[in-house]
C-alpha atoms as a PDB file:
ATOM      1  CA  UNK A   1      91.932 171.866 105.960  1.00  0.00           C
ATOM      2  CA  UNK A   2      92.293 172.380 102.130  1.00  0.00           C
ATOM      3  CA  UNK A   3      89.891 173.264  99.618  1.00  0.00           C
ATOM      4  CA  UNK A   4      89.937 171.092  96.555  1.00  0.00           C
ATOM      5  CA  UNK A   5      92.221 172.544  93.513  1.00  0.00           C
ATOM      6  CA  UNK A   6      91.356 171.957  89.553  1.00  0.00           C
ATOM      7  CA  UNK A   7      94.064 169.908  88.009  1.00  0.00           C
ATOM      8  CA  UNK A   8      93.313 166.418  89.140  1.00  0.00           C
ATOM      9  CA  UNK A   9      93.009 165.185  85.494  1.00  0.00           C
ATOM     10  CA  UNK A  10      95.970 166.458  85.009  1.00  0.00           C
ATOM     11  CA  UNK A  11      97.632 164.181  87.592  1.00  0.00           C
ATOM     12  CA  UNK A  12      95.808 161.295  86.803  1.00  0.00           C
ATOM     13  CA  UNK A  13      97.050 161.219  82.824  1.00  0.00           C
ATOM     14  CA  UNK A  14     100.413 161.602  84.265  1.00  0.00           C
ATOM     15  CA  UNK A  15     100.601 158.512  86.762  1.00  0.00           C
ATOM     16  CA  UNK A  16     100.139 155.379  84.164  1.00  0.00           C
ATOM     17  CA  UNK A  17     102.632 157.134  82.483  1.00  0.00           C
ATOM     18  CA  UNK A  18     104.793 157.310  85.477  1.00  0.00           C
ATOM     19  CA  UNK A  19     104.357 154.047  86.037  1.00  0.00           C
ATOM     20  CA  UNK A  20     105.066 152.600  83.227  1.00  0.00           C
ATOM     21  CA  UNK A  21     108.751 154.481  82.960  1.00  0.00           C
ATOM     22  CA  UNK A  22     110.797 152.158  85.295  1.00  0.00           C
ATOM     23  CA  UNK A  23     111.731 154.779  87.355  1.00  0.00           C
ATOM     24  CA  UNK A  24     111.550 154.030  91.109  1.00  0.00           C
ATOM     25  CA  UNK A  25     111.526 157.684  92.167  1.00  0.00           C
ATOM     26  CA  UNK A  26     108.408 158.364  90.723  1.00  0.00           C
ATOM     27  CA  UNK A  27     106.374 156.572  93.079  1.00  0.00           C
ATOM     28  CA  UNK A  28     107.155 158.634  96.022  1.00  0.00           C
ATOM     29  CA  UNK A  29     109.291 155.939  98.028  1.00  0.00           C
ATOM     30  CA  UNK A  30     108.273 153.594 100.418  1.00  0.00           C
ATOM     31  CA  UNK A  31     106.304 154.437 103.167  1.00  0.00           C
ATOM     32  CA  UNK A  32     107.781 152.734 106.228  1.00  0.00           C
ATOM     33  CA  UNK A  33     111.920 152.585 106.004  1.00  0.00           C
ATOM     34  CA  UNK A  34     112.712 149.891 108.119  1.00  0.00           C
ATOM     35  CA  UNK A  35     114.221 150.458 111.282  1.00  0.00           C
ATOM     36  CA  UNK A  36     111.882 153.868 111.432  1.00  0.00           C
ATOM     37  CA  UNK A  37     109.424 154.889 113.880  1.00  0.00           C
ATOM     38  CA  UNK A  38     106.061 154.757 112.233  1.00  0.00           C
ATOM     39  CA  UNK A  39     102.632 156.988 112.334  1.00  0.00           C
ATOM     40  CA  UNK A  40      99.989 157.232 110.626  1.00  0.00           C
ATOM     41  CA  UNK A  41      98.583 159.346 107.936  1.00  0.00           C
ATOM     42  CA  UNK A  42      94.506 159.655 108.364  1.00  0.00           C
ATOM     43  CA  UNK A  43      92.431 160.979 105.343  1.00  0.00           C
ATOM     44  CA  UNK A  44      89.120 162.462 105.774  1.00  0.00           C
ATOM     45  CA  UNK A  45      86.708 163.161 102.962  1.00  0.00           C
ATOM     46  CA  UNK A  46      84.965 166.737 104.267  1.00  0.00           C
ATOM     47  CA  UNK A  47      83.681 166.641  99.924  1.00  0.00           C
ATOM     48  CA  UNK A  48      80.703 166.128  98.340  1.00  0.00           C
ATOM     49  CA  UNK A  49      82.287 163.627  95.866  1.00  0.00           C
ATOM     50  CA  UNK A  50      84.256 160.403  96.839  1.00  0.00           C
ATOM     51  CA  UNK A  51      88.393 161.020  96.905  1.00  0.00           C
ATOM     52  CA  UNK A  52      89.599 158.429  94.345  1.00  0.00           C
ATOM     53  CA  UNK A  53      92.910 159.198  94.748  1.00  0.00           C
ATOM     54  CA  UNK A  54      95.350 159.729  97.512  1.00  0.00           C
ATOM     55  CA  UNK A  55      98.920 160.395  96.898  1.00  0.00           C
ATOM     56  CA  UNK A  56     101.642 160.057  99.816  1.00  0.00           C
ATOM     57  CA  UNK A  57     105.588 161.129  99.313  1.00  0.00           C
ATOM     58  CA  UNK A  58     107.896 161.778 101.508  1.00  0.00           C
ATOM     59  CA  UNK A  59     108.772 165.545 101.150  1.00  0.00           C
ATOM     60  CA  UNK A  60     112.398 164.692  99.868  1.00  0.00           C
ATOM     61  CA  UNK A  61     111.083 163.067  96.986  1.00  0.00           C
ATOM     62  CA  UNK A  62     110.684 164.968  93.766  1.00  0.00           C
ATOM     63  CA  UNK A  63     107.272 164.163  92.960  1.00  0.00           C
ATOM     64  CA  UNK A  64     103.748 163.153  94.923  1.00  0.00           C
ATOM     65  CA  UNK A  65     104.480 159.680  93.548  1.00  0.00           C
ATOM     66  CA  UNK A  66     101.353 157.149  92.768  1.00  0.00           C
ATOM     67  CA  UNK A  67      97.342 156.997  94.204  1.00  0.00           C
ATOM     68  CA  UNK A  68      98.130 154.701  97.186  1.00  0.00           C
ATOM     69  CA  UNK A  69      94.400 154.271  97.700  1.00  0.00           C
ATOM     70  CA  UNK A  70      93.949 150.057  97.278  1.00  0.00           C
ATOM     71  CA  UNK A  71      92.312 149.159  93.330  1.00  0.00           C
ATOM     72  CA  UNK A  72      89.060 149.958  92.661  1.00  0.00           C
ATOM     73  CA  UNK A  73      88.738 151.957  96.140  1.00  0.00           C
ATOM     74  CA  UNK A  74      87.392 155.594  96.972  1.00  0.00           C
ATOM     75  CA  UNK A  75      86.889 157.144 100.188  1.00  0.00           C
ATOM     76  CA  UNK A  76      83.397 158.352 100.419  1.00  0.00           C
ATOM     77  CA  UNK A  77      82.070 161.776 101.570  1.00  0.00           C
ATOM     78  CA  UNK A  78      82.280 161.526 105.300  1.00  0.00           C
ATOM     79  CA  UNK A  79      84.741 158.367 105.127  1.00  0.00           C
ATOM     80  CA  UNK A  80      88.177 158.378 106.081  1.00  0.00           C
ATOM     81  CA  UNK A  81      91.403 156.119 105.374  1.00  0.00           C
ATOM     82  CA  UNK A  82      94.868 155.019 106.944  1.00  0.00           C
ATOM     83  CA  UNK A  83      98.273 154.956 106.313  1.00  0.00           C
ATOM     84  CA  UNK A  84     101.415 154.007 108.631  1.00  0.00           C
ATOM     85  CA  UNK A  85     104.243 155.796 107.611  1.00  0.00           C
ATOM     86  CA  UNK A  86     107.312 156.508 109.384  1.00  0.00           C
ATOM     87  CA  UNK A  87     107.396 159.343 111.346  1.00  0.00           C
ATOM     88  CA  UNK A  88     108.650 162.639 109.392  1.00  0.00           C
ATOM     89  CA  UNK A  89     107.708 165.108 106.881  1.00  0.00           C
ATOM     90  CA  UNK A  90     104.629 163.888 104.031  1.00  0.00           C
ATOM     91  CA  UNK A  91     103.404 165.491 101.096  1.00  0.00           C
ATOM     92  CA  UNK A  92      99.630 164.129 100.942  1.00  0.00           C
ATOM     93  CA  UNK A  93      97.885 165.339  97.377  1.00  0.00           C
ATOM     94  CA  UNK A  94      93.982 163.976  97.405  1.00  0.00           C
ATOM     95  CA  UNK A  95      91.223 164.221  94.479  1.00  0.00           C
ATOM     96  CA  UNK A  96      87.959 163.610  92.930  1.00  0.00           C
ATOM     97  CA  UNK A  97      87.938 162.946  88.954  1.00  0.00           C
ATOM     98  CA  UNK A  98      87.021 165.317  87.134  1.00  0.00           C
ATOM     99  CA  UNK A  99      86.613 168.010  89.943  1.00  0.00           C
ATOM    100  CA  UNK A 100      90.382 168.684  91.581  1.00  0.00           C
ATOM    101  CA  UNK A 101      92.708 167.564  94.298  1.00  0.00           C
ATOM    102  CA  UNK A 102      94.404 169.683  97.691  1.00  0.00           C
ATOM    103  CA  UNK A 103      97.457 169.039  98.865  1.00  0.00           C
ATOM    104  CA  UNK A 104      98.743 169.537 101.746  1.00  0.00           C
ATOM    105  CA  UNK A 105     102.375 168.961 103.905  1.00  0.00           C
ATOM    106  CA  UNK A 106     102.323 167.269 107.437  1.00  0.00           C
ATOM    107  CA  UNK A 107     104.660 166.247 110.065  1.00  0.00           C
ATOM    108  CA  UNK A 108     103.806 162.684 111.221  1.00  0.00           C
ATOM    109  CA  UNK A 109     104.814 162.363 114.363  1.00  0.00           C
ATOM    110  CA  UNK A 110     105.898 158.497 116.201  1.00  0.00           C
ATOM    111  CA  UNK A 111     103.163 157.048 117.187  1.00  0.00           C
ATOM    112  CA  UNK A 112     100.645 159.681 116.344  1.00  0.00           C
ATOM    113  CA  UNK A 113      97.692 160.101 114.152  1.00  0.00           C
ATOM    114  CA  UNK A 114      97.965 162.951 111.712  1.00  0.00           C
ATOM    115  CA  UNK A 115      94.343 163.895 110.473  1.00  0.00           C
ATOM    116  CA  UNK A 116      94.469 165.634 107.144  1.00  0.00           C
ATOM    117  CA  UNK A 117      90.270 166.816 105.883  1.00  0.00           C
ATOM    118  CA  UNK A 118      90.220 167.463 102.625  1.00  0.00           C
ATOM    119  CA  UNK A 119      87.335 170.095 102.021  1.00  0.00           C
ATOM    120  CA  UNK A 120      85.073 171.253  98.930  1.00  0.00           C
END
């Protein structure tokens, strides 16, 4: 578990930005190569405040990429989302507007659920 860090703003001025440069290695990279074992990536709000973004890289990327939460979607306190990935090393950065984000590293193993709480 990881407490919740200021600087989510930040972040969130940053990715239309991001998006909006044509560069593909600013969103963080696909998250199932083909041909890959897959896992999945399970966020849990442990917060006070809904998570409206979620940001998933692999760790050999050079930047948490974009929010891969769906449009228009937060995870509320006490709710919890998915992601296959293939199996491997993730970089997982989560946040609330206007309060902060945590980040955290993981190893998502084949086949496996890898829980990650994010925590006030």
């Amino acid at each position: 578990m990881q407490s919740i860090y200021r600087g989510l703003a930040v972040m969130l001025v940053a990715l239309p930005l991001a998006a909006c440069s044509g560069d593909a290695w600013i969103t963080g990279g696909d998250l199932v190569e083909p041909g890959t074992a897959t896992g999945t990536i399970e966020v849990v709000n442990g917060t006070s405040d809904q998570l409206h973004a979620v940001l998933i890289s692999n760790c050999n990327a050079s930047t948490y990429g974009l929010n891969r939460l769906p449009e228009g979607m937060a995870i509320p306190p006490g709710g919890r989302y998915q992601w296959t990935v293939s199996a491997g090393c993730w970089d997982v950065d989560a946040g609330t507007f206007g309060v902060g984000e945590a980040r955290q590293r993981m190893n998502v193993a084949a086949g496996g659920i890898t829980e990650y709480t994010v925590t006030d």
